[in-house]
PDB file of N, CA and C in Angstrom:
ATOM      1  N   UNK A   1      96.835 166.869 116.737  1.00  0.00           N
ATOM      2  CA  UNK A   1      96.046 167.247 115.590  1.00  0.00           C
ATOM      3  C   UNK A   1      95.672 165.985 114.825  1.00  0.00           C
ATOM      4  N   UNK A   2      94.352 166.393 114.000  1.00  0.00           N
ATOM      5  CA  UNK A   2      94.004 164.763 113.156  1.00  0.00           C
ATOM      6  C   UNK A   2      93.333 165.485 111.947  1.00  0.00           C
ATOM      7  N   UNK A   3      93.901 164.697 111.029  1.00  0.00           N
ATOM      8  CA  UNK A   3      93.157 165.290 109.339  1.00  0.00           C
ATOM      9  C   UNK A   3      92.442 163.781 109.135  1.00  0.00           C
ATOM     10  N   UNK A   4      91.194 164.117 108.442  1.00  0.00           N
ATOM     11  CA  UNK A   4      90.400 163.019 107.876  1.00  0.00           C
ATOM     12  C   UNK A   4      90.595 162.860 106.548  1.00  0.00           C
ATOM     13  N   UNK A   5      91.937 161.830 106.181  1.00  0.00           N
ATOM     14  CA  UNK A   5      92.343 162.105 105.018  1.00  0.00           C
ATOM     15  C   UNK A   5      93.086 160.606 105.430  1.00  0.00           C
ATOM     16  N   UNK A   6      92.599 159.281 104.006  1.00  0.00           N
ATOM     17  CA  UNK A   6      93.621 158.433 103.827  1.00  0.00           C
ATOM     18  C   UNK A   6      94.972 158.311 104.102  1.00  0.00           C
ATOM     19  N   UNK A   7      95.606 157.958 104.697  1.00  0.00           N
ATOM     20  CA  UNK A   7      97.301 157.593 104.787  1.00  0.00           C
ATOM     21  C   UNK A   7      97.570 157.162 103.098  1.00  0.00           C
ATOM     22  N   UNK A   8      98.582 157.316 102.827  1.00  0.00           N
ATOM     23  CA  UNK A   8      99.182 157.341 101.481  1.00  0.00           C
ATOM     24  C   UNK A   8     100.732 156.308 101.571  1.00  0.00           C
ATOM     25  N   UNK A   9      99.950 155.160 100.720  1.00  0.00           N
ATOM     26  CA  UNK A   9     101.598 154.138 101.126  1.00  0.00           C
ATOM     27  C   UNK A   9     102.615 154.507 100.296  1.00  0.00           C
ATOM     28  N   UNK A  10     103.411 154.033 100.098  1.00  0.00           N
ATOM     29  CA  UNK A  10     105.008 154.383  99.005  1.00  0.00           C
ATOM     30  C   UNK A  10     104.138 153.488  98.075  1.00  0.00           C
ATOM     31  N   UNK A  11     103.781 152.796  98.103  1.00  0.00           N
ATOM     32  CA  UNK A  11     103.387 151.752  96.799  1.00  0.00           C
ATOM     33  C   UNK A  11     102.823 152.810  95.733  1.00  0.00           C
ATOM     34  N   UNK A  12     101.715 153.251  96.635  1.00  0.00           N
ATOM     35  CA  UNK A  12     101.059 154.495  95.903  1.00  0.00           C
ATOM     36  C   UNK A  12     101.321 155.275  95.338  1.00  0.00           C
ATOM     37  N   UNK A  13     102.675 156.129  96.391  1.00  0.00           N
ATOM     38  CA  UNK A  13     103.018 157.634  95.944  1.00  0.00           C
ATOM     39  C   UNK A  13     103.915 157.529  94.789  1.00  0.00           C
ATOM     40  N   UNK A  14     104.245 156.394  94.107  1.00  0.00           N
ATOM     41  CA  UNK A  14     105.018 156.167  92.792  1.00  0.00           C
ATOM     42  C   UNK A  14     104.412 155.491  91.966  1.00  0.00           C
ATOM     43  N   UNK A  15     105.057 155.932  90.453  1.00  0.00           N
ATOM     44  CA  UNK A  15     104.354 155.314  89.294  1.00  0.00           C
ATOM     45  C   UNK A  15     105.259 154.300  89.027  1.00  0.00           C
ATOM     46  N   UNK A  16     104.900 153.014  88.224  1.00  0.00           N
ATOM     47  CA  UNK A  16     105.794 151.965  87.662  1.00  0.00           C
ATOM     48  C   UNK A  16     106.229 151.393  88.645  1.00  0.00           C
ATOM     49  N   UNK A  17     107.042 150.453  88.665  1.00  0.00           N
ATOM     50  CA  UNK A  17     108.060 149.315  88.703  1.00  0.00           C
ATOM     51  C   UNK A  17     108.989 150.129  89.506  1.00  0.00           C
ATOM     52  N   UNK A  18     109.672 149.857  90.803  1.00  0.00           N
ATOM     53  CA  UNK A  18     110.753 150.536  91.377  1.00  0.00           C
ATOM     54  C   UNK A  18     111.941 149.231  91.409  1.00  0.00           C
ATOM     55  N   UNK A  19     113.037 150.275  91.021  1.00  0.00           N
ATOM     56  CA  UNK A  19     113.958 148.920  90.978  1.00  0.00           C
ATOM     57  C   UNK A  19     115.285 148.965  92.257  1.00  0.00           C
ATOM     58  N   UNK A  20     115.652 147.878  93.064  1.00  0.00           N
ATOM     59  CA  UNK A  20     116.466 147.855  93.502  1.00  0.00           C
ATOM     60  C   UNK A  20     117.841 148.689  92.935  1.00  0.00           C
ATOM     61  N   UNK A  21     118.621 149.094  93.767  1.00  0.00           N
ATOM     62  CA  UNK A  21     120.322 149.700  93.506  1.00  0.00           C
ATOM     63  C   UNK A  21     120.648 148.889  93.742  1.00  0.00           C
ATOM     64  N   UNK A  22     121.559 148.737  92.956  1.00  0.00           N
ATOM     65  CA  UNK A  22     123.476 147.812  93.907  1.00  0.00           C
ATOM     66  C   UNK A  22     123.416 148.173  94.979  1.00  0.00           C
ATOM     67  N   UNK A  23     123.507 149.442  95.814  1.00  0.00           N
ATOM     68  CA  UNK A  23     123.786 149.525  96.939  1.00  0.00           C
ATOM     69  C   UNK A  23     122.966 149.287  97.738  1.00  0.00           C
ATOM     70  N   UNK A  24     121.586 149.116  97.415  1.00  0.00           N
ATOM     71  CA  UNK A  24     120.647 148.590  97.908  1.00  0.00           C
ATOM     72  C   UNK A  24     120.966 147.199  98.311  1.00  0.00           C
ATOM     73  N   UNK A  25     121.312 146.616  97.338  1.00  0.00           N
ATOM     74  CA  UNK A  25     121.101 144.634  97.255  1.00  0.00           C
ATOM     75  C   UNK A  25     122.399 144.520  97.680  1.00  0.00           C
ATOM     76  N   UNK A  26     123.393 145.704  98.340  1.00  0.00           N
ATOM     77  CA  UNK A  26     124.794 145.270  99.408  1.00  0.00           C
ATOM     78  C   UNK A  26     124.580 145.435 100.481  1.00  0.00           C
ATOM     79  N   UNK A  27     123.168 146.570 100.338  1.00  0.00           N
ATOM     80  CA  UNK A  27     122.941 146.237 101.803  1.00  0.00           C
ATOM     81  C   UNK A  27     121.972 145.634 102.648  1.00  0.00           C
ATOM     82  N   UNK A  28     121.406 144.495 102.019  1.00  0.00           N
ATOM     83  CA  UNK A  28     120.535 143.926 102.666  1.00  0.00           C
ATOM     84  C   UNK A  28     121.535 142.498 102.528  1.00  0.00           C
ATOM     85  N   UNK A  29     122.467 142.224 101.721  1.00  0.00           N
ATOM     86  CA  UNK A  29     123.094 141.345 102.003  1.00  0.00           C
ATOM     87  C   UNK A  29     124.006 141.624 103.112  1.00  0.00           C
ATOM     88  N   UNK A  30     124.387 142.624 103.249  1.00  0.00           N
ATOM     89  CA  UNK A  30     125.314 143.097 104.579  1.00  0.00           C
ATOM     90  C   UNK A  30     124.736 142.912 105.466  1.00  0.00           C
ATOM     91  N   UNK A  31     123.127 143.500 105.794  1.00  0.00           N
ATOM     92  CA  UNK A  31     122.479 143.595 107.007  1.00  0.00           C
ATOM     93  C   UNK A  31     122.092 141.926 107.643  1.00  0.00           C
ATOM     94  N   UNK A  32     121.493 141.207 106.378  1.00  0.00           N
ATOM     95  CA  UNK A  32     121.512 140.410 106.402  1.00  0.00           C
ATOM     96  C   UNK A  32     121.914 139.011 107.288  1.00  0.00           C
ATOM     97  N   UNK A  33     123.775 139.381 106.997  1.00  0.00           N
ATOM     98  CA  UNK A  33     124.646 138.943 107.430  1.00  0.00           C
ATOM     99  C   UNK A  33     124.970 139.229 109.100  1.00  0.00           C
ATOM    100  N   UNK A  34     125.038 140.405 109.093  1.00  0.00           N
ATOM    101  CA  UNK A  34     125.105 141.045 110.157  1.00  0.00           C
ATOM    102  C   UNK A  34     124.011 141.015 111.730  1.00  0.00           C
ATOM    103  N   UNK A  35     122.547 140.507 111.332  1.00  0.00           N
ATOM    104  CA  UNK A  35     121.965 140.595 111.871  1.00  0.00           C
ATOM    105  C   UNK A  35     121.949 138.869 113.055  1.00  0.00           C
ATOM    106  N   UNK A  36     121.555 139.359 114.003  1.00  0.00           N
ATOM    107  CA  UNK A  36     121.968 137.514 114.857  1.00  0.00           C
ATOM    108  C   UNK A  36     120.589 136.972 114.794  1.00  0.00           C
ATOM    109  N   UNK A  37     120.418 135.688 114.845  1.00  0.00           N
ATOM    110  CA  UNK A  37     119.222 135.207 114.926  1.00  0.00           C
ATOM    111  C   UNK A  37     118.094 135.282 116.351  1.00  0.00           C
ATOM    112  N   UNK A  38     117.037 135.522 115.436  1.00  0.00           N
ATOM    113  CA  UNK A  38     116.053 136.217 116.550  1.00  0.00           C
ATOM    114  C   UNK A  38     115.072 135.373 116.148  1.00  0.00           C
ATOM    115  N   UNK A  39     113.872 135.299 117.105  1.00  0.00           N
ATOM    116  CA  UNK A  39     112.334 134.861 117.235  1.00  0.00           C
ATOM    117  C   UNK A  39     111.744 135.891 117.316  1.00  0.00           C
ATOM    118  N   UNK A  40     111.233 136.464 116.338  1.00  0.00           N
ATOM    119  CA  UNK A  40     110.043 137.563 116.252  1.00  0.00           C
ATOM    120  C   UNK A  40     108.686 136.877 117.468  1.00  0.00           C
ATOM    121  N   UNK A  41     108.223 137.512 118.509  1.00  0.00           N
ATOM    122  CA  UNK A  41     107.063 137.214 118.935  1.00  0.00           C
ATOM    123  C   UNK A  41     105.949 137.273 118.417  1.00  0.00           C
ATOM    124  N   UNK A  42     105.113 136.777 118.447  1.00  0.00           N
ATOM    125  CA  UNK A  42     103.669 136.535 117.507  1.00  0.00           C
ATOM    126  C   UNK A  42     102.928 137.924 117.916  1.00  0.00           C
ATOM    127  N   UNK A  43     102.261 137.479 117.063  1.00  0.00           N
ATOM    128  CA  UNK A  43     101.176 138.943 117.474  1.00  0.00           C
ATOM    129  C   UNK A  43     101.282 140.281 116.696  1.00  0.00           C
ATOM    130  N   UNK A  44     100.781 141.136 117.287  1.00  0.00           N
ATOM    131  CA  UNK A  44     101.527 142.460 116.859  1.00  0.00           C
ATOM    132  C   UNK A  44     102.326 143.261 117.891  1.00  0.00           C
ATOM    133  N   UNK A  45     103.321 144.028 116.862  1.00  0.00           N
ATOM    134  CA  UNK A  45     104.726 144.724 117.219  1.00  0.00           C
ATOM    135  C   UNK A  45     105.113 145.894 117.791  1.00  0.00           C
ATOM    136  N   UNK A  46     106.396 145.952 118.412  1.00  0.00           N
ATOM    137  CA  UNK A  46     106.352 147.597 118.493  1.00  0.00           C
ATOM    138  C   UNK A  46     107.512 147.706 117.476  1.00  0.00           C
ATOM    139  N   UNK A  47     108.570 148.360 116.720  1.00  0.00           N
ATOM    140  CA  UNK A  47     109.846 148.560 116.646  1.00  0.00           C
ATOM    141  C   UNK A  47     110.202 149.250 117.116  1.00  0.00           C
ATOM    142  N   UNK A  48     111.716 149.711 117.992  1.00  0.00           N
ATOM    143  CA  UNK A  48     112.492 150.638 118.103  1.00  0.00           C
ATOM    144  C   UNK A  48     113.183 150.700 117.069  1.00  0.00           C
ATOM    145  N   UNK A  49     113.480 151.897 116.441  1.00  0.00           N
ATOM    146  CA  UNK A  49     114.834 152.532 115.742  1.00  0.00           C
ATOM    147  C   UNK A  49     115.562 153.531 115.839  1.00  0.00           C
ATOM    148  N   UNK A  50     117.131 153.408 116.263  1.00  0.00           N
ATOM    149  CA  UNK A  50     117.732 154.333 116.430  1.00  0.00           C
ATOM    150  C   UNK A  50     118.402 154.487 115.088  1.00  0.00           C
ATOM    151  N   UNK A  51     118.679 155.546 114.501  1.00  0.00           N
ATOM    152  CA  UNK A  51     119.785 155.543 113.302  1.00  0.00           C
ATOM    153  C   UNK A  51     121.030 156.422 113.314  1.00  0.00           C
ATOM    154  N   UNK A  52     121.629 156.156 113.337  1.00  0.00           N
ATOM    155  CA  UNK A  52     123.529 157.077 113.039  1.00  0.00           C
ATOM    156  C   UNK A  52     123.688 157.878 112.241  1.00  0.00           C
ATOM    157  N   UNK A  53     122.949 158.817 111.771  1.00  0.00           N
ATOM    158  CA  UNK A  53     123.333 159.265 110.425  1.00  0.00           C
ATOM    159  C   UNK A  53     124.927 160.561 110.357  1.00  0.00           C
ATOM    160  N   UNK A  54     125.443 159.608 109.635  1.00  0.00           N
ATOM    161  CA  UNK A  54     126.328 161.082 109.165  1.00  0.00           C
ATOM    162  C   UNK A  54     126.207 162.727 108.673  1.00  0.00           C
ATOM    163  N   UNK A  55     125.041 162.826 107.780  1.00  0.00           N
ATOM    164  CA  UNK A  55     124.578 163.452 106.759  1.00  0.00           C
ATOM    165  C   UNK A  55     123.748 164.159 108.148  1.00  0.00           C
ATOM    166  N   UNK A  56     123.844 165.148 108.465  1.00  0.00           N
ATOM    167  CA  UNK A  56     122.555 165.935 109.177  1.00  0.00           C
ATOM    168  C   UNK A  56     121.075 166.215 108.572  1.00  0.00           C
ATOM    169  N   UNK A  57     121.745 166.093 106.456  1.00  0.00           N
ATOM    170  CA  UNK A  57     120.467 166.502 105.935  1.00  0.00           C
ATOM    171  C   UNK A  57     119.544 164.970 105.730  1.00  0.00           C
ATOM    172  N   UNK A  58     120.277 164.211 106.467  1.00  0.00           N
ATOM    173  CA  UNK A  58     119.152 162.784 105.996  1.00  0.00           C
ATOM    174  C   UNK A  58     118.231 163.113 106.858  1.00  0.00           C
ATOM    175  N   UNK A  59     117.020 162.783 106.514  1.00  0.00           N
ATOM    176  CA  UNK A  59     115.663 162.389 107.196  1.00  0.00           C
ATOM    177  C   UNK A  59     115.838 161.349 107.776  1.00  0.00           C
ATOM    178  N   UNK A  60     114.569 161.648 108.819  1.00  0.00           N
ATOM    179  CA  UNK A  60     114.703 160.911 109.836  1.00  0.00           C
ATOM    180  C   UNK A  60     114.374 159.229 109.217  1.00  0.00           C
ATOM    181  N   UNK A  61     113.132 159.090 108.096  1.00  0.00           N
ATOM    182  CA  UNK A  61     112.687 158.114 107.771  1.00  0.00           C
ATOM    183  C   UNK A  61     113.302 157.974 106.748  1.00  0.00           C
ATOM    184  N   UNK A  62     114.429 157.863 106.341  1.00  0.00           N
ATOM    185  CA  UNK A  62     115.465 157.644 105.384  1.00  0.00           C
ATOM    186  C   UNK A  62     115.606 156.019 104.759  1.00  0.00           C
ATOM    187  N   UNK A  63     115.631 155.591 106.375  1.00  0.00           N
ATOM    188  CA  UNK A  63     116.424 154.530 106.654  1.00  0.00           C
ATOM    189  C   UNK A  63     114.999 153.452 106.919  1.00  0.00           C
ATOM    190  N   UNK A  64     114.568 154.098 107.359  1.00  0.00           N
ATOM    191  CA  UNK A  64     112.885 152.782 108.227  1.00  0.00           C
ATOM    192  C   UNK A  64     112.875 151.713 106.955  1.00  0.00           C
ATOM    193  N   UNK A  65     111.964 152.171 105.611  1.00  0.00           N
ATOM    194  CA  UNK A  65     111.302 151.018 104.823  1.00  0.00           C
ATOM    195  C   UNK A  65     113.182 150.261 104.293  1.00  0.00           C
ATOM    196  N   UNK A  66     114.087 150.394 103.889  1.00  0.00           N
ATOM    197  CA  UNK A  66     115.095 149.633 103.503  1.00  0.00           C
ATOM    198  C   UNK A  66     115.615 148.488 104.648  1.00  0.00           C
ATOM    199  N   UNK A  67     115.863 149.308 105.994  1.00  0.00           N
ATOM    200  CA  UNK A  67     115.723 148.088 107.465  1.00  0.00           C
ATOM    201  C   UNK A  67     114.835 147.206 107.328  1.00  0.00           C
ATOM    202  N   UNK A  68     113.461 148.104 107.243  1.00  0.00           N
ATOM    203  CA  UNK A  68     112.253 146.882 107.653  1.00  0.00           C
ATOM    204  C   UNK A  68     111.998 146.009 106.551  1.00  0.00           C
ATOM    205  N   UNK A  69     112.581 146.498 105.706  1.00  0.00           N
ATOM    206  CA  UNK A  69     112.653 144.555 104.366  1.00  0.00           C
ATOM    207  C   UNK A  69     113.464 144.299 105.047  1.00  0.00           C
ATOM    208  N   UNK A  70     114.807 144.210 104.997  1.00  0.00           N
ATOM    209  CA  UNK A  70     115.679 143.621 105.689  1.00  0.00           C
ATOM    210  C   UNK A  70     115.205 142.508 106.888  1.00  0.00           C
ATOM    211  N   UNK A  71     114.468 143.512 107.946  1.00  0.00           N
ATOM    212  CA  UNK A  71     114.345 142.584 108.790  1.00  0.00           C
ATOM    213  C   UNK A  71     112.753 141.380 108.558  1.00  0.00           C
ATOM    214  N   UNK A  72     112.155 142.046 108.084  1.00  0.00           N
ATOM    215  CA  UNK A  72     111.280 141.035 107.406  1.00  0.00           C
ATOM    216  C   UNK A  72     111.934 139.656 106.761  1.00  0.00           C
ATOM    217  N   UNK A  73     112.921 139.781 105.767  1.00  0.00           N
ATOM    218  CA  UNK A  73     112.984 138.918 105.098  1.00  0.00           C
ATOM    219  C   UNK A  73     114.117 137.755 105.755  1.00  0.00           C
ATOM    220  N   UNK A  74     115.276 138.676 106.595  1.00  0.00           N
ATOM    221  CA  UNK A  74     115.430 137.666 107.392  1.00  0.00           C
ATOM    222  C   UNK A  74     115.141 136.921 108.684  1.00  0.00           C
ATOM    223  N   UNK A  75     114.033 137.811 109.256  1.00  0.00           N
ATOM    224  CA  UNK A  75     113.192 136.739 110.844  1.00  0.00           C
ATOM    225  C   UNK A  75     112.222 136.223 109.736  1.00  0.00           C
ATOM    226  N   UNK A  76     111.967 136.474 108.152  1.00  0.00           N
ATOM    227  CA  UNK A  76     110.530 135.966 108.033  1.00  0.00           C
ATOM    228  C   UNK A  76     109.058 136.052 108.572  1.00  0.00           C
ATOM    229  N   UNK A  77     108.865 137.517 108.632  1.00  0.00           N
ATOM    230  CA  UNK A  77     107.395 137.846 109.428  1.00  0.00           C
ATOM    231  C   UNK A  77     107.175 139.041 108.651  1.00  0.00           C
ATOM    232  N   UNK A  78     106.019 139.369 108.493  1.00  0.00           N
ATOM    233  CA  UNK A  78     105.217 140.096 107.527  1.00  0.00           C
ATOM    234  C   UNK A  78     104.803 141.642 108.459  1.00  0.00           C
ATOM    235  N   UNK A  79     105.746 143.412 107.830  1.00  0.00           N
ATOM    236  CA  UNK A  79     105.911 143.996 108.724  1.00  0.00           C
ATOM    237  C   UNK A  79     104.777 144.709 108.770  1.00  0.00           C
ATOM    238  N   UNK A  80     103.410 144.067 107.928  1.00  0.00           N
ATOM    239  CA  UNK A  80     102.199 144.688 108.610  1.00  0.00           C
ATOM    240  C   UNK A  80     101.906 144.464 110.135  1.00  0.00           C
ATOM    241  N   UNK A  81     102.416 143.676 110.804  1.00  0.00           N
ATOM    242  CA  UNK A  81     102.130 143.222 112.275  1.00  0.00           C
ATOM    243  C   UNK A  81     102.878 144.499 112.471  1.00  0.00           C
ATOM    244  N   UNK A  82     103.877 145.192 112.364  1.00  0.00           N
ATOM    245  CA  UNK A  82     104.219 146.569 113.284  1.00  0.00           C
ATOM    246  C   UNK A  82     103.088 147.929 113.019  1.00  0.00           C
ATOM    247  N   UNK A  83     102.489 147.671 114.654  1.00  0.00           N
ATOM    248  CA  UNK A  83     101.827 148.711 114.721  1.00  0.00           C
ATOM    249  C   UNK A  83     102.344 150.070 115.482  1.00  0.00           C
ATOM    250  N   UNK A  84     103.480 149.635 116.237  1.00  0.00           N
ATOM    251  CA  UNK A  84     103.804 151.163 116.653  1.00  0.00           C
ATOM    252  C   UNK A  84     105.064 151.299 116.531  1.00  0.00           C
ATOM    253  N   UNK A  85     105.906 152.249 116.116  1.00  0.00           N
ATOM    254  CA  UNK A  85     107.166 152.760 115.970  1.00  0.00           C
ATOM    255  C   UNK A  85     107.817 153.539 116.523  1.00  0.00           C
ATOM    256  N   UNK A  86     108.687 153.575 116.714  1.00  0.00           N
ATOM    257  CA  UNK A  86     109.580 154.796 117.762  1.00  0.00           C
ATOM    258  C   UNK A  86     111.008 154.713 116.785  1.00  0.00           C
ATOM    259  N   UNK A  87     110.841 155.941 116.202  1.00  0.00           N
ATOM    260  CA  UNK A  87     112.243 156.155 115.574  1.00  0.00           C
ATOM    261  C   UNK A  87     112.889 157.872 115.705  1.00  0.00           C
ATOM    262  N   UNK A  88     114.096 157.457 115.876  1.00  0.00           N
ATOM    263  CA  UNK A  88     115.067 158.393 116.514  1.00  0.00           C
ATOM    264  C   UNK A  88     116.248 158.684 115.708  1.00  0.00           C
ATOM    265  N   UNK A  89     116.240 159.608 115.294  1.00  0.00           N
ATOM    266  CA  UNK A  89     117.644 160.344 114.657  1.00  0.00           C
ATOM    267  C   UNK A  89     119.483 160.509 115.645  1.00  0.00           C
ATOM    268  N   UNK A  90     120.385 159.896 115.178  1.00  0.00           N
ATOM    269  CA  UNK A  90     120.937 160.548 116.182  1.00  0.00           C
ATOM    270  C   UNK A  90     122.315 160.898 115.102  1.00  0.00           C
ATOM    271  N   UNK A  91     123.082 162.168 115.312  1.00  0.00           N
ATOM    272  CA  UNK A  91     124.122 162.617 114.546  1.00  0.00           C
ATOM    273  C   UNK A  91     125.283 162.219 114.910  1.00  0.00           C
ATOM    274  N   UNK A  92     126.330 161.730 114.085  1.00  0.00           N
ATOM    275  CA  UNK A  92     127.086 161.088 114.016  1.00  0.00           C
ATOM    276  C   UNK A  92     128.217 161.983 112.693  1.00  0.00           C
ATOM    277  N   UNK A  93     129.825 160.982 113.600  1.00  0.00           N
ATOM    278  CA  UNK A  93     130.654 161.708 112.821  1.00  0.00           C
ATOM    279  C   UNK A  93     130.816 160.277 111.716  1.00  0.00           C
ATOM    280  N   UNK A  94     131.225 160.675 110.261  1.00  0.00           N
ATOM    281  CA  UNK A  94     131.416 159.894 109.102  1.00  0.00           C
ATOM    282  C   UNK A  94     132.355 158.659 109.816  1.00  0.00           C
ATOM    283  N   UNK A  95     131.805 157.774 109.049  1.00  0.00           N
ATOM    284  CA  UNK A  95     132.703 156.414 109.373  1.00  0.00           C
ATOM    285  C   UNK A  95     132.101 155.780 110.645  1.00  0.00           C
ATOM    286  N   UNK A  96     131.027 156.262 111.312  1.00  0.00           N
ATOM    287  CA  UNK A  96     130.939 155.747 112.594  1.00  0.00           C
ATOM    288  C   UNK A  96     128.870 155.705 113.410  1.00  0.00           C
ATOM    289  N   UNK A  97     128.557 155.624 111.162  1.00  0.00           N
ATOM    290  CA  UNK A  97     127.225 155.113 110.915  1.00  0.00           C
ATOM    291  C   UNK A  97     126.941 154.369 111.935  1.00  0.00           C
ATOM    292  N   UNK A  98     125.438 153.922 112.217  1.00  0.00           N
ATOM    293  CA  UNK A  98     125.070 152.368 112.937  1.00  0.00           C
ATOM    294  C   UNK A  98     123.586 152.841 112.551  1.00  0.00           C
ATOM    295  N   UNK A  99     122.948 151.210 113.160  1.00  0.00           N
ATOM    296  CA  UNK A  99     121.464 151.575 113.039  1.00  0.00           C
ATOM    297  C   UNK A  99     121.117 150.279 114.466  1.00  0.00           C
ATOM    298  N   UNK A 100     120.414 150.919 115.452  1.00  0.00           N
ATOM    299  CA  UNK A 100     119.955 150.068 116.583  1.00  0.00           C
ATOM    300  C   UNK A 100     118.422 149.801 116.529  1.00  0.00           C
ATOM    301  N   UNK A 101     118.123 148.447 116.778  1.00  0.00           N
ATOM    302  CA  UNK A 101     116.489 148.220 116.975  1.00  0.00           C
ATOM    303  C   UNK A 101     116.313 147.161 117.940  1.00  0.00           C
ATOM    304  N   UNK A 102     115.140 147.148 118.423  1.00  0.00           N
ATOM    305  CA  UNK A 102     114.739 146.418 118.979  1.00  0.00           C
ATOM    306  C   UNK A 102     113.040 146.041 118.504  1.00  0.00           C
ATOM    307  N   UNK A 103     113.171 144.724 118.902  1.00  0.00           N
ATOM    308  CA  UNK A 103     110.993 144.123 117.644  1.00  0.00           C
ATOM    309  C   UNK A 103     110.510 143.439 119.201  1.00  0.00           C
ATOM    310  N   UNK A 104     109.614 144.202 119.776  1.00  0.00           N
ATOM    311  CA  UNK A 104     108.824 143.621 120.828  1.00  0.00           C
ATOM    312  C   UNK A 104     107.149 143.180 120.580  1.00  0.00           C
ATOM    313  N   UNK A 105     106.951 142.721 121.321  1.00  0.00           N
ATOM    314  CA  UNK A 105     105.082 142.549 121.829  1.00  0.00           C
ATOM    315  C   UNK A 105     104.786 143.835 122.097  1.00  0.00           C
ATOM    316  N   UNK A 106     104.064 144.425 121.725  1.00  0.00           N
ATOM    317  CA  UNK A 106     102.831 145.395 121.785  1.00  0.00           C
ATOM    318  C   UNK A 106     102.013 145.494 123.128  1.00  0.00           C
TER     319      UNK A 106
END
């Protein structure tokens, strides 16, 4: 199916100033940390994302825009280059969260 209707960014769909959480700014220092050093390939992207969620009621896109700063800010590449996405829910018991990706050539 296709509607002829603008895409609508988050920038948009809110009014004002959005402000980081604490738990926000622990976890991009966590991820941060956590993440190994990579060479983003030039060009444009695909991402994979798998996510762990505990919570059955999280959405699937819960997790996408908080990762993808993350990984933006530490390979340093700008995540308008991702043009295609593949993201995947998978249920999980508490304590045993994760989040898997992979950033390819297109």
């Amino acid at each position: 199916m296709r509607i002829e209707v603008k895409p609508l960014s988050v920038n948009d769909a809110w009014k004002g100033r959005r402000y980081r959480t604490d738990d926000y700014k622990q976890f991009q220092k966590l991820v941060a940390v956590m993440l190994k050093p990579k060479k983003v390939p030039e060009g444009k992207l695909k991402l994979t994302l798998v996510f762990g969620f505990s919570s059955t009621g999280s959405d699937i896109d819960n997790g996408v825009k908080p990762f993808l700063d993350c990984l933006q800010k530490k390979y340093l590449f700008n995540d308008n280059r991702i043009y295609k996405m593949d993201v995947e829910k998978v249920d999980v018991e508490k304590g045993n969260e994760f989040i898997e990706f992979e950033l390819e050539p297109l």
